[in-house]
C-alpha atoms as a PDB file:
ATOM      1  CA  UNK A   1       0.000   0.000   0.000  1.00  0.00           C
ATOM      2  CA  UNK A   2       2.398   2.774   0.651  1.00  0.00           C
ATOM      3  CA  UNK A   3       3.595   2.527  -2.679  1.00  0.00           C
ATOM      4  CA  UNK A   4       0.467   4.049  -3.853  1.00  0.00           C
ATOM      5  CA  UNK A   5       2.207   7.623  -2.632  1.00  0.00           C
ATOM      6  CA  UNK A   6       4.858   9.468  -3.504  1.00  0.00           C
ATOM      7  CA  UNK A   7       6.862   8.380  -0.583  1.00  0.00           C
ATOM      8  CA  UNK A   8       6.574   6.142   2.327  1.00  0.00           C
ATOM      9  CA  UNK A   9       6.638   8.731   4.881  1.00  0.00           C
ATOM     10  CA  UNK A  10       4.139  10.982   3.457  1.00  0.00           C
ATOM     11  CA  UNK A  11       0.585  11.048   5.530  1.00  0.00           C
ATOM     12  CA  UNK A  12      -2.408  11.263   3.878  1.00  0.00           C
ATOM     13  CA  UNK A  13      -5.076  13.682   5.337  1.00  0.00           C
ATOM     14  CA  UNK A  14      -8.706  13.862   4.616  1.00  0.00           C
ATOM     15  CA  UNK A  15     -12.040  15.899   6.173  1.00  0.00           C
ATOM     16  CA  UNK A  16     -15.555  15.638   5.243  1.00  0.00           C
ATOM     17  CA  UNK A  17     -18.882  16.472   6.835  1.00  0.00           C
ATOM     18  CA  UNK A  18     -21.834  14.433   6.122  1.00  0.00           C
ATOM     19  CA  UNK A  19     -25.681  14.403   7.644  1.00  0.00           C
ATOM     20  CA  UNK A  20     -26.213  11.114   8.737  1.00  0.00           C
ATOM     21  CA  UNK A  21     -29.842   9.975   6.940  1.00  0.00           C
ATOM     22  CA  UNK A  22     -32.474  10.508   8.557  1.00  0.00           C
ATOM     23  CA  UNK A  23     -33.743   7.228   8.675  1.00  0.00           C
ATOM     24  CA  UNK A  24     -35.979   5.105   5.853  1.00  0.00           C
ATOM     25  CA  UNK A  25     -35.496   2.233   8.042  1.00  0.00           C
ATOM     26  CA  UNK A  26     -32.437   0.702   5.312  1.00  0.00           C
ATOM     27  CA  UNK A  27     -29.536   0.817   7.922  1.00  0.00           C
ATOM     28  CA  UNK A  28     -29.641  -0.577  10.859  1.00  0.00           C
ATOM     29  CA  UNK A  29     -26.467  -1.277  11.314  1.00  0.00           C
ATOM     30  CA  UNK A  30     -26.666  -4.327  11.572  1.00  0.00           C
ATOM     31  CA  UNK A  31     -24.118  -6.736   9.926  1.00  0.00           C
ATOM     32  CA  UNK A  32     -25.431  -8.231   6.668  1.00  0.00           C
ATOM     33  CA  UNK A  33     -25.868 -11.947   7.305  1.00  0.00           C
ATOM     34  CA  UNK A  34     -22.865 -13.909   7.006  1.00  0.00           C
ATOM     35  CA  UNK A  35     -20.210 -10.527   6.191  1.00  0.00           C
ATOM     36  CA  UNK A  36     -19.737  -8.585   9.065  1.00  0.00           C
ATOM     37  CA  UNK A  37     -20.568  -5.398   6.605  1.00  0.00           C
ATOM     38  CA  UNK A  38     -22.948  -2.702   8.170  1.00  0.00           C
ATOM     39  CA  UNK A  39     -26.220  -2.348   5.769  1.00  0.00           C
ATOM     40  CA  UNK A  40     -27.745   0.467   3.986  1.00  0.00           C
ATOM     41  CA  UNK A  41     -26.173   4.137   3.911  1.00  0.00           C
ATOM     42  CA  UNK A  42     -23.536   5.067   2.023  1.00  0.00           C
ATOM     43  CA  UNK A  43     -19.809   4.342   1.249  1.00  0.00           C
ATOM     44  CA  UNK A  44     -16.623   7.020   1.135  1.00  0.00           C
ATOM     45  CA  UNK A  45     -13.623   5.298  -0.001  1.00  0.00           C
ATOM     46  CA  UNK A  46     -10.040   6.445  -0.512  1.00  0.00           C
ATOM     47  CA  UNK A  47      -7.771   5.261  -3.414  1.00  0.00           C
ATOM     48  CA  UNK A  48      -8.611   2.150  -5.804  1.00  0.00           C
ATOM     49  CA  UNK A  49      -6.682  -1.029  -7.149  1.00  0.00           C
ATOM     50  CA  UNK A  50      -6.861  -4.058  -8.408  1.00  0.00           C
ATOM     51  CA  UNK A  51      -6.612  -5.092  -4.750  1.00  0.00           C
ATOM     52  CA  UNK A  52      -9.948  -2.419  -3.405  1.00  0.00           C
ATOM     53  CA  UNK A  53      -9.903   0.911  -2.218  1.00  0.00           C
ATOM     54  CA  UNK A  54      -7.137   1.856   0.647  1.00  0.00           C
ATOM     55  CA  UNK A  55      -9.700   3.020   2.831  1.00  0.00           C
ATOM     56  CA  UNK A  56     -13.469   2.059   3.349  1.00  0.00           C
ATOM     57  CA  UNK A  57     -15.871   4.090   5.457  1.00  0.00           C
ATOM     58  CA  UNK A  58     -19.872   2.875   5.647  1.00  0.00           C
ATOM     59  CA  UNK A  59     -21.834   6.021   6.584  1.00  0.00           C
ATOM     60  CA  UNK A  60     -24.872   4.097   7.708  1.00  0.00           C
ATOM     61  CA  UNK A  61     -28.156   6.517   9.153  1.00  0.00           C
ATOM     62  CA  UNK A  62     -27.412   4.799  12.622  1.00  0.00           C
ATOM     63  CA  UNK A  63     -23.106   3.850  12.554  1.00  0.00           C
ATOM     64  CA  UNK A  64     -20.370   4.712  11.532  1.00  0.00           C
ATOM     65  CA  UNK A  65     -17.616   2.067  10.035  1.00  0.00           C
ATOM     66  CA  UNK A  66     -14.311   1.313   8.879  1.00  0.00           C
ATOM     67  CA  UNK A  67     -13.101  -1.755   7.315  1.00  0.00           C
ATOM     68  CA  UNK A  68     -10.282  -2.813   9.208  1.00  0.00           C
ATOM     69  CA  UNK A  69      -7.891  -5.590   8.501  1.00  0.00           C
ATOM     70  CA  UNK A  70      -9.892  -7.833  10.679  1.00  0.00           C
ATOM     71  CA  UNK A  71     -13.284  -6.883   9.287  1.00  0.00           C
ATOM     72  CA  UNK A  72     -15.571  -3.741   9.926  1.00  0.00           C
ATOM     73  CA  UNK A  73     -14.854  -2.192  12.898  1.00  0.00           C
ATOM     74  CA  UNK A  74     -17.848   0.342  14.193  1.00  0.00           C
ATOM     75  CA  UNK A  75     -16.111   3.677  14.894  1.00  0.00           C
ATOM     76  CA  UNK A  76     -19.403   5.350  16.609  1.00  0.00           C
ATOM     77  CA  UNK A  77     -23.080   5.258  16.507  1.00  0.00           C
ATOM     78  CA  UNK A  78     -25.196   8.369  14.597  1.00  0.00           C
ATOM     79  CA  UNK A  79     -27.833   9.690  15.047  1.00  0.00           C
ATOM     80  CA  UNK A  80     -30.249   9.903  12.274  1.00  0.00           C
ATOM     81  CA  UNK A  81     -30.702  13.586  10.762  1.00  0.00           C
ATOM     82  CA  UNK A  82     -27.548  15.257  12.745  1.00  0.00           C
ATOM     83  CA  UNK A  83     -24.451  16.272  10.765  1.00  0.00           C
ATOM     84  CA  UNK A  84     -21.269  14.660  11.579  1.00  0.00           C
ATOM     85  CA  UNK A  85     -17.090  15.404  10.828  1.00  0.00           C
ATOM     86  CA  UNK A  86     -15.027  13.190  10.174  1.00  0.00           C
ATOM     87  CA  UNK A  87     -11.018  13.784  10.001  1.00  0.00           C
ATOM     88  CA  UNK A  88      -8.432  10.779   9.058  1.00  0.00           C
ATOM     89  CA  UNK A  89      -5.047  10.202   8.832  1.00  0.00           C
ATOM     90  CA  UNK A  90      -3.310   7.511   7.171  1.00  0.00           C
ATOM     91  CA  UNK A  91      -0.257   6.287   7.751  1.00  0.00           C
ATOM     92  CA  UNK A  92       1.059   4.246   5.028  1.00  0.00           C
ATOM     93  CA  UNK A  93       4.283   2.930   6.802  1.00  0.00           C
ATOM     94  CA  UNK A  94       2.527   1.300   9.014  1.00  0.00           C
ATOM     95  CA  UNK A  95      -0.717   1.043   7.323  1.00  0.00           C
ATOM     96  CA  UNK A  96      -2.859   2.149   9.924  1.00  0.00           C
ATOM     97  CA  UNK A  97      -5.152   5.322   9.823  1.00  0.00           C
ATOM     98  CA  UNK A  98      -6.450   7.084  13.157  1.00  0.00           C
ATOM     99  CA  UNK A  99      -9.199   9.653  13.780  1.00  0.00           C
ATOM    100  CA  UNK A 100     -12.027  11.706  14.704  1.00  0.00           C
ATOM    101  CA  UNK A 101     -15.958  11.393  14.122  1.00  0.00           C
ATOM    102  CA  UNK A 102     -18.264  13.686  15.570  1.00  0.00           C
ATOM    103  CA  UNK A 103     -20.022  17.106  16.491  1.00  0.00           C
ATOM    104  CA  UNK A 104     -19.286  20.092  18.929  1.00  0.00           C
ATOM    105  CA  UNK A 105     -19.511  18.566  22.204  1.00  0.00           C
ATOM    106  CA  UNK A 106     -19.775  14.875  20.952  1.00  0.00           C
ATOM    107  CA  UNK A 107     -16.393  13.386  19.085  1.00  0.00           C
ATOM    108  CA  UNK A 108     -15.255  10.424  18.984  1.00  0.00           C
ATOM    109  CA  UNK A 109     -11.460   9.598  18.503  1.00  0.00           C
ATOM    110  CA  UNK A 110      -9.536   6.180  17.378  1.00  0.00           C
ATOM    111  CA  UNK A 111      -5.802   5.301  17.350  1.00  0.00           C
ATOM    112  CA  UNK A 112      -3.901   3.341  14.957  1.00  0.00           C
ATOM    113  CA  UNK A 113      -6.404   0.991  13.560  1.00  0.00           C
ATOM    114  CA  UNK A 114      -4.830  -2.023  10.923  1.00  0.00           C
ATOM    115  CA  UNK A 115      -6.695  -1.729   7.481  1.00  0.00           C
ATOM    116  CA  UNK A 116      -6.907  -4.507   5.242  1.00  0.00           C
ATOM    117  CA  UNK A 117      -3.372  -5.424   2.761  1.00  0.00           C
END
């Protein structure tokens, strides 16, 4: 993976805002059967190969996931209608990323999750 950047060393950055949907009933973030994967919502990835995208968020109306090297990992819950940041950082020597999800008053932070090779 870190030879999809210019060098090694270099950290990728990235910061969106999103408005977590306000609920048809499709997500409930509940694994679908058999996978592990949240249902519903909607996807953000980061970077694409032969092998899958770098990164994989699932921006569900009720959780927020990441697909980690040992499958997807909920980073926090949502709540349905409320606007939400998220802020990443990928480090591609080690191939972990680490963040931040939330709102004024109500983040949530990780540290140095795996994601998948």
């Amino acid at each position: 993976p870190a030879h999809r950047l210019r060098q090694p060393h270099d950290l990728v950055a990235v910061q969106f805002d999103f408005k977590a949907d306000p609920g048809t009933g499709a997500s409930s973030g509940k694994p679908v059967a058999g996978s592990g994967e949240p249902t519903g919502g909607h996807r953000f990835w980061l970077g694409a190969s032969a092998e899958g995208p770098l990164l994989e968020l699932s921006l569900g109306s009720d959780v927020l996931a990441l697909r980690t090297a040992t499958g997807w990992h909920t980073l926090r819950t949502l709540k349905p209608g409320h606007w939400y940041n998220v802020q990443l950082l990928y480090h591609p020597a080690s191939h972990v990323v680490q963040g931040r999800a939330g709102a004024p008053g109500d983040v949530t932070t990780w540290e140095a999750l795996p994601l998948p090779s």
